[in-house]
Protein backbone atom coordinates (compact mmCIF):
# COMPACT_ATOMS: atom_id res chain seq x y z
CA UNK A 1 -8.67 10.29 26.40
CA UNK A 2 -6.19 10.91 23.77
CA UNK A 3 -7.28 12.94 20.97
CA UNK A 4 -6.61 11.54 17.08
CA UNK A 5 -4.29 13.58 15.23
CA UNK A 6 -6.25 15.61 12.87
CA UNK A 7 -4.18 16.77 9.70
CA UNK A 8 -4.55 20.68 7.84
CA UNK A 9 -6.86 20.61 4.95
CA UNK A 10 -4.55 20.40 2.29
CA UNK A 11 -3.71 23.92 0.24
CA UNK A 12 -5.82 23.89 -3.36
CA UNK A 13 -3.06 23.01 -5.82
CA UNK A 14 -3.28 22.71 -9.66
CA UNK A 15 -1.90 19.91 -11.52
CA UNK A 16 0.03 21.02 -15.02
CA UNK A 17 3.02 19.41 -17.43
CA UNK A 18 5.80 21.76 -18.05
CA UNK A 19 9.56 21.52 -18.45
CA UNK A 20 11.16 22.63 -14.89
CA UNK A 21 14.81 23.19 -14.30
CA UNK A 22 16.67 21.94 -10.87
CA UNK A 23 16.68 24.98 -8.78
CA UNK A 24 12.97 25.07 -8.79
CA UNK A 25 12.51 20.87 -8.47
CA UNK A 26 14.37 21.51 -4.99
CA UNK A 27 12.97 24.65 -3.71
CA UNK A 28 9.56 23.12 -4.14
CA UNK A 29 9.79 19.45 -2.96
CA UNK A 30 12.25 20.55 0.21
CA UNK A 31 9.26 22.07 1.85
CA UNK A 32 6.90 19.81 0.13
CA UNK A 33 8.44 16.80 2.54
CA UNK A 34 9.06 18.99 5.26
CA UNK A 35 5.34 19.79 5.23
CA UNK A 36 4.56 16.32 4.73
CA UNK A 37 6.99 14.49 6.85
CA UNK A 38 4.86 14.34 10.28
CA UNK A 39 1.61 12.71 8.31
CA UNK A 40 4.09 10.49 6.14
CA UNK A 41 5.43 8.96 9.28
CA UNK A 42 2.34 8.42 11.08
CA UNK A 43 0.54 6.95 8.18
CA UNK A 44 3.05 4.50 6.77
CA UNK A 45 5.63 4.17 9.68
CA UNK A 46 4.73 1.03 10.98
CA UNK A 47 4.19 -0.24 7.34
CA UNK A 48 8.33 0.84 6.89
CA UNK A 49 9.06 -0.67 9.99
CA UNK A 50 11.23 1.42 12.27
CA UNK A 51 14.11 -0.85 11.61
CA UNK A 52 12.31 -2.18 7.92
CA UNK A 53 13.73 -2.48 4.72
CA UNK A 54 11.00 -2.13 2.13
CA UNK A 55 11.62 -1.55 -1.60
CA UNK A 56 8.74 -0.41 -2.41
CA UNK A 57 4.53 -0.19 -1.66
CA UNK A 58 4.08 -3.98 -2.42
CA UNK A 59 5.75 -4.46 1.05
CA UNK A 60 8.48 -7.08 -0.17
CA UNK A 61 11.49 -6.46 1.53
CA UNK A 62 15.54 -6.25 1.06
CA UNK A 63 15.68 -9.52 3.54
CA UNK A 64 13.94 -11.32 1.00
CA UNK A 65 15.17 -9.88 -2.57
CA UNK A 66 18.69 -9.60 -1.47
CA UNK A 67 19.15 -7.10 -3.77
CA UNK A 68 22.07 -4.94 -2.09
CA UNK A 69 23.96 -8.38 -1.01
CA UNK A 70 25.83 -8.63 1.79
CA UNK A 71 25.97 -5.16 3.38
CA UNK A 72 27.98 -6.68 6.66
CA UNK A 73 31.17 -4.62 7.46
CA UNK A 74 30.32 -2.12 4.13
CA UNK A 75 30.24 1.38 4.09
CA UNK A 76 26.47 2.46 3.02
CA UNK A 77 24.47 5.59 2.04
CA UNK A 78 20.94 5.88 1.56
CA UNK A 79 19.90 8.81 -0.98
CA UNK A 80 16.58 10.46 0.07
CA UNK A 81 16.30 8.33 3.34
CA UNK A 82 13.59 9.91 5.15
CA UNK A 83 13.59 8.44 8.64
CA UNK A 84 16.10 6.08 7.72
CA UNK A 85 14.17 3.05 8.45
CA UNK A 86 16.22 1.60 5.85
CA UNK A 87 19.65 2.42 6.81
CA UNK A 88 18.76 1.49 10.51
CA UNK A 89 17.95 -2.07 8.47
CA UNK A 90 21.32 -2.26 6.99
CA UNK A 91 22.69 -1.28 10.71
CA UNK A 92 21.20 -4.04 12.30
CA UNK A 93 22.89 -6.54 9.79
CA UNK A 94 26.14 -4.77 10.40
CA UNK A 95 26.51 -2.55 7.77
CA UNK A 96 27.95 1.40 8.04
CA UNK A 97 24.96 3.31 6.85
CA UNK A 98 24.62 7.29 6.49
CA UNK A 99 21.58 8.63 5.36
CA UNK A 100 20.96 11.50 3.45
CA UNK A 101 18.04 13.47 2.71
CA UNK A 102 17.29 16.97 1.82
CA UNK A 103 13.92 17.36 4.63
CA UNK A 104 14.79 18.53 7.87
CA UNK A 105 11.52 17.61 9.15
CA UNK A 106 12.26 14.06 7.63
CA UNK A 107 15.77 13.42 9.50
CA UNK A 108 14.06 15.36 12.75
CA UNK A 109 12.04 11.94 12.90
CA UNK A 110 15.29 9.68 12.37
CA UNK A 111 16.68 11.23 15.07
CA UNK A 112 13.34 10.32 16.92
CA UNK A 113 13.29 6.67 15.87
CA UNK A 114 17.18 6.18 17.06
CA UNK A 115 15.95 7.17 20.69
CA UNK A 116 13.57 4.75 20.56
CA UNK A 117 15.38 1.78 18.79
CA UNK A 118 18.90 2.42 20.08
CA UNK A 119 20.15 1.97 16.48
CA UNK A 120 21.65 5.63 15.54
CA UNK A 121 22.20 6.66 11.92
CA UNK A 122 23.76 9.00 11.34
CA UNK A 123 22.12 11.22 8.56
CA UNK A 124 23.16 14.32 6.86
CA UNK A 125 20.46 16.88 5.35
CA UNK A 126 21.59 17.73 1.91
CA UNK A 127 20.95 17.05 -2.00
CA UNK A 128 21.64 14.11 -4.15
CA UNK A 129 23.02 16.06 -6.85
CA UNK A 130 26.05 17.80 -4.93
CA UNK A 131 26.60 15.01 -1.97
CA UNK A 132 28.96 16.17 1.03
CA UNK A 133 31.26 12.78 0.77
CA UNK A 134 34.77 12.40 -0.63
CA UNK A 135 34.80 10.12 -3.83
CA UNK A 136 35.55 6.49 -3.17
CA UNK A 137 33.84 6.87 0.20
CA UNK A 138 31.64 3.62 -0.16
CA UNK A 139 30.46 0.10 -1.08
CA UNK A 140 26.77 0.62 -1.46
CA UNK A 141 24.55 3.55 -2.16
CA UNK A 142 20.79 3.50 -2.14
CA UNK A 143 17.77 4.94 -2.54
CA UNK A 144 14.59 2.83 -2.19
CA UNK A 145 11.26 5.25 -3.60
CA UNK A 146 13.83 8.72 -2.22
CA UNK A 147 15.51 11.17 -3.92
CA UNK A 148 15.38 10.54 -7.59
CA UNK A 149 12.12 10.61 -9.05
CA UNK A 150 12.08 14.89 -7.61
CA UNK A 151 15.96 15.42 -9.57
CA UNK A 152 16.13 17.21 -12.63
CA UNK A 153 19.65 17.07 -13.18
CA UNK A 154 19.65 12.92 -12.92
CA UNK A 155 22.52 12.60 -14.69
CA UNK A 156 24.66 15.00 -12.03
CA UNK A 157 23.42 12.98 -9.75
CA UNK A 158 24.07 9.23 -10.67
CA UNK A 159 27.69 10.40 -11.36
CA UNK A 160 27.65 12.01 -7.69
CA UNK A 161 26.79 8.49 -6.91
CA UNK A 162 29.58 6.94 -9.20
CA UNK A 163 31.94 9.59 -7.62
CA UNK A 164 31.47 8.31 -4.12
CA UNK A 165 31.50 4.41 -5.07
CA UNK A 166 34.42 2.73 -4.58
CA UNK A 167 35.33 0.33 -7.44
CA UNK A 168 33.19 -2.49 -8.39
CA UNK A 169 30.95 -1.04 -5.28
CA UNK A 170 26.35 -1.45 -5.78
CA UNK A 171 24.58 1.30 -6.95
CA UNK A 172 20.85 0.13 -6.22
CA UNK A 173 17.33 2.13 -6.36
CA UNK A 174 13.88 1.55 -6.70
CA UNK A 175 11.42 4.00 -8.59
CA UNK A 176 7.45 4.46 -9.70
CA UNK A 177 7.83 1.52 -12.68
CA UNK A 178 7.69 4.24 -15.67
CA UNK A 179 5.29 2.30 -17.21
CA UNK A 180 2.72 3.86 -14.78
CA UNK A 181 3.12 7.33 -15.90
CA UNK A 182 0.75 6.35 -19.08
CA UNK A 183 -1.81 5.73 -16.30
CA UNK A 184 -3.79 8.25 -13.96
CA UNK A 185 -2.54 8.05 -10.42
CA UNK A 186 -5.76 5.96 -9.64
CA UNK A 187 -5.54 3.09 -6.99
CA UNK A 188 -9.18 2.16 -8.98
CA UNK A 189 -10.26 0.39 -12.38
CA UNK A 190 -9.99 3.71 -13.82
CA UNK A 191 -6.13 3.93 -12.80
CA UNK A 192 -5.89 1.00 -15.59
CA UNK A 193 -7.20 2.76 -18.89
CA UNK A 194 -3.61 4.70 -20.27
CA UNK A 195 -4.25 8.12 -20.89
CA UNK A 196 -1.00 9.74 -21.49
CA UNK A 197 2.10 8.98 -23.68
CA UNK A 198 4.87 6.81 -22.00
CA UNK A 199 7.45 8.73 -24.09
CA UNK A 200 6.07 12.17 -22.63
CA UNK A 201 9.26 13.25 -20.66
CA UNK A 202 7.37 16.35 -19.27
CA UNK A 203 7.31 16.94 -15.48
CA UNK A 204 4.52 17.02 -13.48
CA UNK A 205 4.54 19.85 -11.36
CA UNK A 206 2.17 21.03 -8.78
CA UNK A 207 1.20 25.19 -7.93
CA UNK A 208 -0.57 26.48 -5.31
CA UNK A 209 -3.23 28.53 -6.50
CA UNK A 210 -2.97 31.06 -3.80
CA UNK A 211 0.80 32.02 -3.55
CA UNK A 212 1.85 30.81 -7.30
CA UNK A 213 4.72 28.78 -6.09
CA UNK A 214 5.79 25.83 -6.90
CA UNK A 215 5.06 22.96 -4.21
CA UNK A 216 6.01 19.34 -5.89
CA UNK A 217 7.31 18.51 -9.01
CA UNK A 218 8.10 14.75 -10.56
CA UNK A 219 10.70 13.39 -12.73
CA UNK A 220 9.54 10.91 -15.55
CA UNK A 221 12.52 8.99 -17.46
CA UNK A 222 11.57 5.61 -19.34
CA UNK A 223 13.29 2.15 -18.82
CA UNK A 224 15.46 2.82 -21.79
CA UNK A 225 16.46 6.24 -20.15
CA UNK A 226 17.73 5.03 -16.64
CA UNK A 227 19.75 2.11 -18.84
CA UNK A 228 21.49 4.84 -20.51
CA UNK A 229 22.05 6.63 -17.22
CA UNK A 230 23.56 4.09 -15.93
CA UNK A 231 25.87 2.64 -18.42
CA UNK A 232 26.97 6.41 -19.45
CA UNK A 233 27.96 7.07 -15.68
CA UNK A 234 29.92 3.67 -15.92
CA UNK A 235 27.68 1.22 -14.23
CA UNK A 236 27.01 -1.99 -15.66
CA UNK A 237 23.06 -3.48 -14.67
CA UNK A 238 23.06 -6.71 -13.11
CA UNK A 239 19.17 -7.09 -12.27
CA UNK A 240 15.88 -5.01 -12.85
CA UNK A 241 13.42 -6.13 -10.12
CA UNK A 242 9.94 -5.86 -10.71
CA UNK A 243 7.81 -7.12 -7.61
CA UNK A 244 4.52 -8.86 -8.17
CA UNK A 245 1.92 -7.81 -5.84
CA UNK A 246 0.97 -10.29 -2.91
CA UNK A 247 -2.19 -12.16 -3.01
CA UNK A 248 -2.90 -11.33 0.01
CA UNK A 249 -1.67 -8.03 0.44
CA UNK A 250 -4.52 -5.21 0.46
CA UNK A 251 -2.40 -1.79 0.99
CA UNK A 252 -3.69 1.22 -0.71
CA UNK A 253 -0.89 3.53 -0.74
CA UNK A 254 -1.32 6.32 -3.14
CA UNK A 255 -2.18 4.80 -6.63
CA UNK A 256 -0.73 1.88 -5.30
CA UNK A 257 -3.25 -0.80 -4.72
CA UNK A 258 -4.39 -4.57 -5.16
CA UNK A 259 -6.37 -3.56 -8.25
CA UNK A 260 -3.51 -2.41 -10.49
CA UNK A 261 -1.26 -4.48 -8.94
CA UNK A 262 -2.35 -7.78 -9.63
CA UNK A 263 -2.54 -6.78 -13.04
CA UNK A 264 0.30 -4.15 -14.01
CA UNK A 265 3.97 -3.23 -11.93
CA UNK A 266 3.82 -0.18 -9.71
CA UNK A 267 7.61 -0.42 -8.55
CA UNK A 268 11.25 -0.95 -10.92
CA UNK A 269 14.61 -2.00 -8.79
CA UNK A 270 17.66 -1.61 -11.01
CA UNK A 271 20.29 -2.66 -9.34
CA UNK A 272 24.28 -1.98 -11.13
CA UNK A 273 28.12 -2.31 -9.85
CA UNK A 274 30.71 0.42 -10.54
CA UNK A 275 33.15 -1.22 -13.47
């Protein structure tokens, strides 16, 4: 009889707000995924879909929001792709995708999932703030809940991503709406009273109280940030997607849950071409 996979207790962490710098955002959530990556997959793979295209953890799809167009014959990178269930998505409908993500651990299960699919993508492991591509190198780059909620230098990196655009080419991404960092991370009634400022820029980082280090740390930047972002890097916004919650759709993913969702966005698509 096959015995269930039984996870590591996690490692006692504490919780804190404090200003971190880049260096130490990637030497703590590299390992973080890489450490996470085999429970990740096994939890919410067949959720993702190992050809799937979801945007976010209310489930809805890019087959349905369209929000990258017609990626058919187009050169594509996913930022922060994990197993690249994604990019193997934009394969299948005949677009060139890449993925990129800075877990080994991560791309060690792409590599799994293209055995078992027959749909390869090829994937690179690296950081979104220095990408390995020469500019102009594609149509569409995306990131759907990957790399840029852990980047500290966010503005290095969305001009990495204008860099490597081609003219009038889709920049699209979807992030924790930053209206829920006012809330506790709380899939329950109590993950609806706001507790915290939505102007408090501070990251959340987490320690581990037995070596010190560093082991995650989260990026918060309002609406009204990633707007500047974008238009400073020279992208001009064409949609901001916020998916409603299915009816009938009883996930609990993280703080993600029917509860709040019927109620208050958990997910923000922005979606901008390269003028």
């Amino acid at each position: 009889m096959e015995q269930p996979i039984v996870w590591p207790a996690p490692t006692p962490v504490r919780a804190e707000r404090r200003p971190v710098n880049e260096d130490e955002s990637r030497r703590a959530n590299g390992p973080d995924w890489d450490r996470y990556a085999d429970e990740y997959q096994d939890t919410h793979g067949t959720f993702l879909g190992d050809t799937g295209f979801v945007w976010g953890p209310e489930g809805i799809g890019e087959a349905e929001l369209r929000v990258l167009g017609d990626v058919g014959g187009k050169d594509v990178l996913e930022l922060g792709s994990g197993a690249c269930q994604c990019s193997r998505w934009v394969r299948s409908q005949g677009g060139r995708a890449i993925g990129l993500d800075l877990s080994h651990r991560q791309l060690q299960h792409s590599r799994r999932i293209d055995d078992s699919t027959g749909i390869v993508v090829p994937a690179v492991q690296a950081t979104a703030t220095d990408l390995p591509f020469a500019a102009a190198s594609f149509d569409v780059v995306f990131c759907s809940f990957g790399a840029l909620q852990f980047i500290r230098d966010i503005d290095v990196a969305v001009a990495e991503v204008a860099r490597v655009l081609r003219r009038g080419g889709r920049f699209a991404f979807s992030i924790t709406h930053p209206t829920r960092w006012m809330f506790p991370d709380d899939p329950g009634e109590d993950g609806l009273v706001a507790s915290q400022s939505y102007w408090d820029r501070t990251p959340y980082v987490e320690v581990d109280d037995a070596t010190g280090l560093t082991t995650y740390v989260e990026h918060h930047r309002t609406l009204g940030d990633w707007v500047a972002l974008l238009a400073g890097a020279g992208f001009r916004i064409t949609d901001l997607v916020e998916p409603q919650w299915p009816e009938d759709h009883d996930r609990v993913w993280g703080g993600w849950s029917r509860v709040r969702g019927l109620l208050t966005p958990g997910t923000a698509i922005f979606a901008a071409n390269l003028d």
